[in-house]
C-alpha atoms as a PDB file:
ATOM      1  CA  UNK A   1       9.052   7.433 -13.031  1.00  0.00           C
ATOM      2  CA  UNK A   2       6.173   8.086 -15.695  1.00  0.00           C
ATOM      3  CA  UNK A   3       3.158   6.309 -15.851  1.00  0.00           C
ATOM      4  CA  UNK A   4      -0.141   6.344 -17.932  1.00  0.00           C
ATOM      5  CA  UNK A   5      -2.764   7.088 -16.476  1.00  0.00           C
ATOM      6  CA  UNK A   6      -6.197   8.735 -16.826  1.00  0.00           C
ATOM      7  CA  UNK A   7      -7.983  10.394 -13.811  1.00  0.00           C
ATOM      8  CA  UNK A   8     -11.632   8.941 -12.815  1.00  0.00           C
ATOM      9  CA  UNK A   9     -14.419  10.793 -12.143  1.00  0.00           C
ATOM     10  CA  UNK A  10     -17.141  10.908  -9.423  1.00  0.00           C
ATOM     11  CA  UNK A  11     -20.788  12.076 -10.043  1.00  0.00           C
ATOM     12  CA  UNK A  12     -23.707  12.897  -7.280  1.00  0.00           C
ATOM     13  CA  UNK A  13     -26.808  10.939  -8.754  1.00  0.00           C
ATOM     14  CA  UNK A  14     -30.142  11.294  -6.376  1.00  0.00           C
ATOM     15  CA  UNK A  15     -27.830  12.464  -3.371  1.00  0.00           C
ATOM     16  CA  UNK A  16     -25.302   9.514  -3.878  1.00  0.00           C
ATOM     17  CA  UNK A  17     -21.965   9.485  -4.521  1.00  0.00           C
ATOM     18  CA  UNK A  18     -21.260   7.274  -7.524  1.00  0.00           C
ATOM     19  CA  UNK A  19     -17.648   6.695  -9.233  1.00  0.00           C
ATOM     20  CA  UNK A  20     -17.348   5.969 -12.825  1.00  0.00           C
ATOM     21  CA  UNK A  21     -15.047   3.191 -13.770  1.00  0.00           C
ATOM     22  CA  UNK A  22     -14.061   3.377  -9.999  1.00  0.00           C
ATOM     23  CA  UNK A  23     -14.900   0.460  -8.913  1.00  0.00           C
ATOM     24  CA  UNK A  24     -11.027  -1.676  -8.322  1.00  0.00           C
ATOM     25  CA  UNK A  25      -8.249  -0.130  -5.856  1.00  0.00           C
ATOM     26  CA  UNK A  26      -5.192  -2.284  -4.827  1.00  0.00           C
ATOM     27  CA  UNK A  27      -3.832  -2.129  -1.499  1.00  0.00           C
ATOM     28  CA  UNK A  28      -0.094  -2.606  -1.253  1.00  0.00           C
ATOM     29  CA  UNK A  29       1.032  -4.234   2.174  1.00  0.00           C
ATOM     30  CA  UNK A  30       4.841  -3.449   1.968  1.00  0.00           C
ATOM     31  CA  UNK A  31       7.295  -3.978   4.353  1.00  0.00           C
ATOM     32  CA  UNK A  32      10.829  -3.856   4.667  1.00  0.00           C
ATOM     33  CA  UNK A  33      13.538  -6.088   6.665  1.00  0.00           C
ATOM     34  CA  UNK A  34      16.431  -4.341   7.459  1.00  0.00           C
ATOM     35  CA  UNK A  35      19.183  -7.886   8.723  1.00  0.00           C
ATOM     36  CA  UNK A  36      18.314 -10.836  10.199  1.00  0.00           C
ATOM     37  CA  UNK A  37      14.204 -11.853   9.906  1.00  0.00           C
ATOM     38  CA  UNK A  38      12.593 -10.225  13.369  1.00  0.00           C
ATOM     39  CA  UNK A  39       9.717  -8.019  14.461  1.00  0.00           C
ATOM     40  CA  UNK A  40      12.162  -6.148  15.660  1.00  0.00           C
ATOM     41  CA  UNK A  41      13.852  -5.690  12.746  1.00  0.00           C
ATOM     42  CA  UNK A  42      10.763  -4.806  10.428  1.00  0.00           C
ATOM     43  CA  UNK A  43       9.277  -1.510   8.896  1.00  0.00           C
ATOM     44  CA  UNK A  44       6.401  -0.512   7.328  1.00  0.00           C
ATOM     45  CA  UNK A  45       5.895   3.154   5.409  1.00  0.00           C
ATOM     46  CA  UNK A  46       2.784   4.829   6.011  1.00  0.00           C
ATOM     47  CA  UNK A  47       1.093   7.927   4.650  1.00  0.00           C
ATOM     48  CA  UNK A  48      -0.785  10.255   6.646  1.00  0.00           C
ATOM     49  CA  UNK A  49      -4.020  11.009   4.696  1.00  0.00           C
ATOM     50  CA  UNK A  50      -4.329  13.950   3.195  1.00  0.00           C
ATOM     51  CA  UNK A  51      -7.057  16.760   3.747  1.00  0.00           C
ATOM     52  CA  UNK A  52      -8.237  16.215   0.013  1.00  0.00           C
ATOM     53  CA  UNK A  53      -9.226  12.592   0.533  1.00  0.00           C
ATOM     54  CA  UNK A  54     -12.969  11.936   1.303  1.00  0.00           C
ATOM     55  CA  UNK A  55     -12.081   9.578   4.162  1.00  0.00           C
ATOM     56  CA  UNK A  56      -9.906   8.755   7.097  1.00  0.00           C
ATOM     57  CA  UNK A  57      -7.893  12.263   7.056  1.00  0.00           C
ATOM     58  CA  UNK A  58      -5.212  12.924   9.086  1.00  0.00           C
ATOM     59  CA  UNK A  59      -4.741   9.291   9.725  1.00  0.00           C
ATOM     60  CA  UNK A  60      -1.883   6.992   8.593  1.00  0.00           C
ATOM     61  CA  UNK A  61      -2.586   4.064   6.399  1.00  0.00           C
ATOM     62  CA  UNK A  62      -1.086   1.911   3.655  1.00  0.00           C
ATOM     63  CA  UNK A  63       0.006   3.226  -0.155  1.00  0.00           C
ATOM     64  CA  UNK A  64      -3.243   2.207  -2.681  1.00  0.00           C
ATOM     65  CA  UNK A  65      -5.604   3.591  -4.824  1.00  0.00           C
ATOM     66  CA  UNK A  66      -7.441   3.214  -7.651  1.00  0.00           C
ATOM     67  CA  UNK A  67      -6.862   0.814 -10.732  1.00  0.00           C
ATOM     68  CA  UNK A  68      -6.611   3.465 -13.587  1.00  0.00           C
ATOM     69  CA  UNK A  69      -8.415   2.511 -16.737  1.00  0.00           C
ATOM     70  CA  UNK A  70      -4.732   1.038 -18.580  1.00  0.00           C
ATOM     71  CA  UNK A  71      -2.862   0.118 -16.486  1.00  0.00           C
ATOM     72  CA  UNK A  72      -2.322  -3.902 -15.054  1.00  0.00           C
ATOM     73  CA  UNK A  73      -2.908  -4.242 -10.913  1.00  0.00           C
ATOM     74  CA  UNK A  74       0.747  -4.937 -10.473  1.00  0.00           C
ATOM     75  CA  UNK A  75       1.210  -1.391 -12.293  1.00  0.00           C
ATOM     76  CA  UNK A  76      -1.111   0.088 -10.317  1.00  0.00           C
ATOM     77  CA  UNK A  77       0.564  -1.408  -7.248  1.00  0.00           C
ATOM     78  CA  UNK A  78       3.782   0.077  -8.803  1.00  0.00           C
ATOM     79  CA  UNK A  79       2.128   3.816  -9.526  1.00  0.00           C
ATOM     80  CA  UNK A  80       1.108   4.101  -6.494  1.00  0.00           C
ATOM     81  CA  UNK A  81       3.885   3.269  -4.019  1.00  0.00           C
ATOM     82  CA  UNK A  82       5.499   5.422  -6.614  1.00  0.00           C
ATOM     83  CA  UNK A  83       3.415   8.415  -6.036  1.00  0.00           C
ATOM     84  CA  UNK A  84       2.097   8.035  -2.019  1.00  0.00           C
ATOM     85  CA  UNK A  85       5.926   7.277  -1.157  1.00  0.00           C
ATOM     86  CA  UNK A  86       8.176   8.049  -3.851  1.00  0.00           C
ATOM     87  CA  UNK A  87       9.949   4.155  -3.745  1.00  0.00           C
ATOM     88  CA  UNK A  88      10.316   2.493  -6.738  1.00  0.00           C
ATOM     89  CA  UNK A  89       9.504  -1.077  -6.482  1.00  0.00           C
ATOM     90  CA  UNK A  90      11.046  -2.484  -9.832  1.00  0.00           C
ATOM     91  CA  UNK A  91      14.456  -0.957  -8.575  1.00  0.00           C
ATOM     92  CA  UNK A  92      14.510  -2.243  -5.022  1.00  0.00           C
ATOM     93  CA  UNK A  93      13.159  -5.644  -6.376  1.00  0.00           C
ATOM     94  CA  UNK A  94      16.435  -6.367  -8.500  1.00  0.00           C
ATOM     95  CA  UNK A  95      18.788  -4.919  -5.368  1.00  0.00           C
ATOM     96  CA  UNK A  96      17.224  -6.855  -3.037  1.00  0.00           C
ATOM     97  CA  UNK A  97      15.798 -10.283  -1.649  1.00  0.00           C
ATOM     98  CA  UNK A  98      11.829 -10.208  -2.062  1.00  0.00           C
ATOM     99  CA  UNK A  99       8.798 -12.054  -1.161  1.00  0.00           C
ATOM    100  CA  UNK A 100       5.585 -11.684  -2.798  1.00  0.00           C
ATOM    101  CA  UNK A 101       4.026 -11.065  -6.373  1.00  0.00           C
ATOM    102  CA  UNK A 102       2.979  -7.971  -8.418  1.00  0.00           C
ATOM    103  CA  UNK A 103       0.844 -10.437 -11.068  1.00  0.00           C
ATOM    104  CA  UNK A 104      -1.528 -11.305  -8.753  1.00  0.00           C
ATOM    105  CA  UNK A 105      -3.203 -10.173  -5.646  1.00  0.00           C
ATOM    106  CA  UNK A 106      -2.978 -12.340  -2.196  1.00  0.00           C
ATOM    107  CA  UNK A 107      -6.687 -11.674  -1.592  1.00  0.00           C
ATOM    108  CA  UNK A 108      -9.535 -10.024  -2.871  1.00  0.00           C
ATOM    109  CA  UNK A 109     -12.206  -8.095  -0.822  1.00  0.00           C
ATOM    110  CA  UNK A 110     -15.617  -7.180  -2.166  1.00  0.00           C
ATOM    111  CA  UNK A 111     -17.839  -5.126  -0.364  1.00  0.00           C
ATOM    112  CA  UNK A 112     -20.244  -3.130  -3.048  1.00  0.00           C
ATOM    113  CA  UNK A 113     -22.525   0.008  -2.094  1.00  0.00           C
ATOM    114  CA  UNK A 114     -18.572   2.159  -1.194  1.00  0.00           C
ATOM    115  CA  UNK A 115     -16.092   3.808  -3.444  1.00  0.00           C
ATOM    116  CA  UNK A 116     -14.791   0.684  -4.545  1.00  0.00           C
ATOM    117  CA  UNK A 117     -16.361  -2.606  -4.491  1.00  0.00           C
ATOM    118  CA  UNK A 118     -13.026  -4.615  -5.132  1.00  0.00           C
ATOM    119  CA  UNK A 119      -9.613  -4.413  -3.286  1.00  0.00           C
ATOM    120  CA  UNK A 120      -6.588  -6.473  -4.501  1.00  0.00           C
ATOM    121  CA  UNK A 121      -4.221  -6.983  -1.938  1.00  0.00           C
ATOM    122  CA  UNK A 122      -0.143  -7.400  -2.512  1.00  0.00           C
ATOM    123  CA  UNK A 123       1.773  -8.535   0.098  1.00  0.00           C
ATOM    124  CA  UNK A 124       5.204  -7.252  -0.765  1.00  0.00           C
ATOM    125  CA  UNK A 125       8.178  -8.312   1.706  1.00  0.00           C
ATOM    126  CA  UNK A 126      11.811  -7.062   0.858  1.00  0.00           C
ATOM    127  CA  UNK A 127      14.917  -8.164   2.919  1.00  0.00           C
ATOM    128  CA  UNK A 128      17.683  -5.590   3.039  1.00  0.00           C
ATOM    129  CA  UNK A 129      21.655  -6.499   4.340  1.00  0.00           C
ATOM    130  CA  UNK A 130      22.326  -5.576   8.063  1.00  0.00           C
ATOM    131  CA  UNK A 131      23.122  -1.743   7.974  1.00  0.00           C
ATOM    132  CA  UNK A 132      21.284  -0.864   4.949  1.00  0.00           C
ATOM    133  CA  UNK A 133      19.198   2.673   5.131  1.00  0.00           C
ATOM    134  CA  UNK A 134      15.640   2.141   4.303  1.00  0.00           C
ATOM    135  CA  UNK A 135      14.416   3.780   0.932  1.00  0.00           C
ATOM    136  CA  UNK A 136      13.795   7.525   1.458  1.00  0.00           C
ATOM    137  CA  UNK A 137      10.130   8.397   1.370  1.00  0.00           C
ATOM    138  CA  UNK A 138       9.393  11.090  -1.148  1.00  0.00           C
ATOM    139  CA  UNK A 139       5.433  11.476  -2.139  1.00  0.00           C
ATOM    140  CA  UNK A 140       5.261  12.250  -5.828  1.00  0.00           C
ATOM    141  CA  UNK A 141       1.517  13.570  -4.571  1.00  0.00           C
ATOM    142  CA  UNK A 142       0.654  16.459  -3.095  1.00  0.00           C
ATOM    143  CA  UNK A 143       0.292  16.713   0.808  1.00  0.00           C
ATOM    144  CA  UNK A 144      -3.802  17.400   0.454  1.00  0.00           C
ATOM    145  CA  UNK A 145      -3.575  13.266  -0.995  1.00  0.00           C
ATOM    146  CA  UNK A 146      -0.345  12.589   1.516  1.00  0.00           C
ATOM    147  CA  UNK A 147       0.352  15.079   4.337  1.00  0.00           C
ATOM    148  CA  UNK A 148       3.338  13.296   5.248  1.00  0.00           C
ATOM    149  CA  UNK A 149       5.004   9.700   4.974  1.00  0.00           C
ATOM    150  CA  UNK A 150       6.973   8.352   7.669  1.00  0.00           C
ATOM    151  CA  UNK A 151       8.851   4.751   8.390  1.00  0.00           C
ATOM    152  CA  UNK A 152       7.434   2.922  11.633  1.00  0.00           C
ATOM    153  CA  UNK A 153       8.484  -0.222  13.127  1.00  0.00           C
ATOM    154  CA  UNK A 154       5.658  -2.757  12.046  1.00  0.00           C
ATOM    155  CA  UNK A 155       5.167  -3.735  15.822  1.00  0.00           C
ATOM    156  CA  UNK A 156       4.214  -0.580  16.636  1.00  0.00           C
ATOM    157  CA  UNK A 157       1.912  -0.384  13.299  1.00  0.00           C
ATOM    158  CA  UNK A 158       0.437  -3.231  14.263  1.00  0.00           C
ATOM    159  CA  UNK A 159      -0.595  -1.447  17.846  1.00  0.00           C
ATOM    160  CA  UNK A 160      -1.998   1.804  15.896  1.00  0.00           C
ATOM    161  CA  UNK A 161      -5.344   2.620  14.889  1.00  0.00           C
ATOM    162  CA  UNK A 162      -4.429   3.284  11.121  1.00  0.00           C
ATOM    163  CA  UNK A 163      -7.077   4.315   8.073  1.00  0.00           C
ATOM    164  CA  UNK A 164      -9.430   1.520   6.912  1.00  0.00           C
ATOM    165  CA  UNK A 165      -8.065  -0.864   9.595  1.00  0.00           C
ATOM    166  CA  UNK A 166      -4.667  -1.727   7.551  1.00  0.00           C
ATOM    167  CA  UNK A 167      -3.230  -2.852  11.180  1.00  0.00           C
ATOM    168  CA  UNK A 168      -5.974  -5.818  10.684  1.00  0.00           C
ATOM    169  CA  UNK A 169      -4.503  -6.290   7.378  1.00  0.00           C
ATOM    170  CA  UNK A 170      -1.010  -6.379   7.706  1.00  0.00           C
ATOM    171  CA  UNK A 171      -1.437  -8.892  10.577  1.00  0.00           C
ATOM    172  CA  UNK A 172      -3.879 -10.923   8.313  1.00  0.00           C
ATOM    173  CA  UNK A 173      -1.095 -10.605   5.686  1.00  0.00           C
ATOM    174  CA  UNK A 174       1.700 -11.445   8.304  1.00  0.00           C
ATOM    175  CA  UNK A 175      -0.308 -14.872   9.018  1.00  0.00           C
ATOM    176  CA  UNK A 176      -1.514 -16.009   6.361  1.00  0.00           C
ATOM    177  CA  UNK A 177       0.366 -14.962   2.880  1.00  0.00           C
ATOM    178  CA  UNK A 178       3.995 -14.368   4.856  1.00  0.00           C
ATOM    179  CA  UNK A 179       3.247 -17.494   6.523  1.00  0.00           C
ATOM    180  CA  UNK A 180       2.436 -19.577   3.740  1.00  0.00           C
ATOM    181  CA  UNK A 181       5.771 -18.259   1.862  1.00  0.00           C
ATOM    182  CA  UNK A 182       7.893 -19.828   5.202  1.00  0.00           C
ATOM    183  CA  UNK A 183       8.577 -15.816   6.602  1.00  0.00           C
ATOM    184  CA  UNK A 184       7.621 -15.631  10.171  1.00  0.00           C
ATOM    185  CA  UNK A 185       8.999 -12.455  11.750  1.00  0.00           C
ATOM    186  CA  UNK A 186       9.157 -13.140  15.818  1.00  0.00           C
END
């Protein structure tokens, strides 16, 4: 997959760290359902953070990044599951049952004074038949952004101590957007 994008830039004013044109990332919450609807049944891909990232390294988290200067949110969604995981999203969303939206984000979290101020979140739920592999994980990125990317059950996500708290989000995303959209996974 191509995409166009233009890298941002960071810049140390008065001993802070200050990103131009930084300042939106979106944070895909993607999970797969491999047969019938169950915890059991559920996956999540994760990325181990790389040893060129300025936070969280070495620990698994979600796919996201940065909202490059032309692209849409749902594009950026796209981009990066593309690049942290190598699955593309418009080709497993025409093969397969999905809940969820790449228009709009679920939420939106502000917190100014960090690398980003504003994080769009997409929960993104895809139901594959009984037997069906799950998507092979292939970073597009090198392993100083993602060391390694690995399927885990989303129970035992949920249990782990992953970057930026994503457990806390999935589950908020599992109760609340999932929820709302009739999915319960037991």
């Amino acid at each position: 997959m191509k995409f166009n994008n233009r890298e941002n830039r960071c810049i140390n004013f008065e001993g802070e760290e200050l990103w131009m044109s930084r300042s939106v990332t979106v944070l895909p919450v993607l999970i797969f359902v491999v047969g019938e609807p169950s915890l059991a049944n559920a996956h999540v891909p994760l990325g181990k953070r790389g040893t060129a990232l300025p936070d969280e390294v070495g620990k698994w988290g979600l796919p996201g990044g940065y909202l490059d200067f032309d692209e849409t949110a749902g594009g950026a969604v796209q981009r990066e599951i593309w690049e942290e995981l190598g699955v593309n999203i418009p080709a497993l969303h025409k093969a397969h049952r999905f809940v969820g939206q790449l228009d709009q984000p679920y939420f939106v979290f502000s917190e100014p004074r960090r690398r980003q101020n504003v994080t769009l979140r997409f929960p993104l739920m895809f139901f594959l038949e009984a037997g069906t592999a799950l998507p092979e994980l292939d970073p597009q990125v090198g392993q100083d952004e993602v060391a390694e990317a690995k399927w885990f059950g989303l129970g035992e996500a949920l249990k782990m101590s992953l970057a930026f708290d994503h457990q806390v989000i999935m589950a908020d995303c599992l109760a609340g957007y999932f929820a709302e959209q009739g999915v319960t996974l037991q």
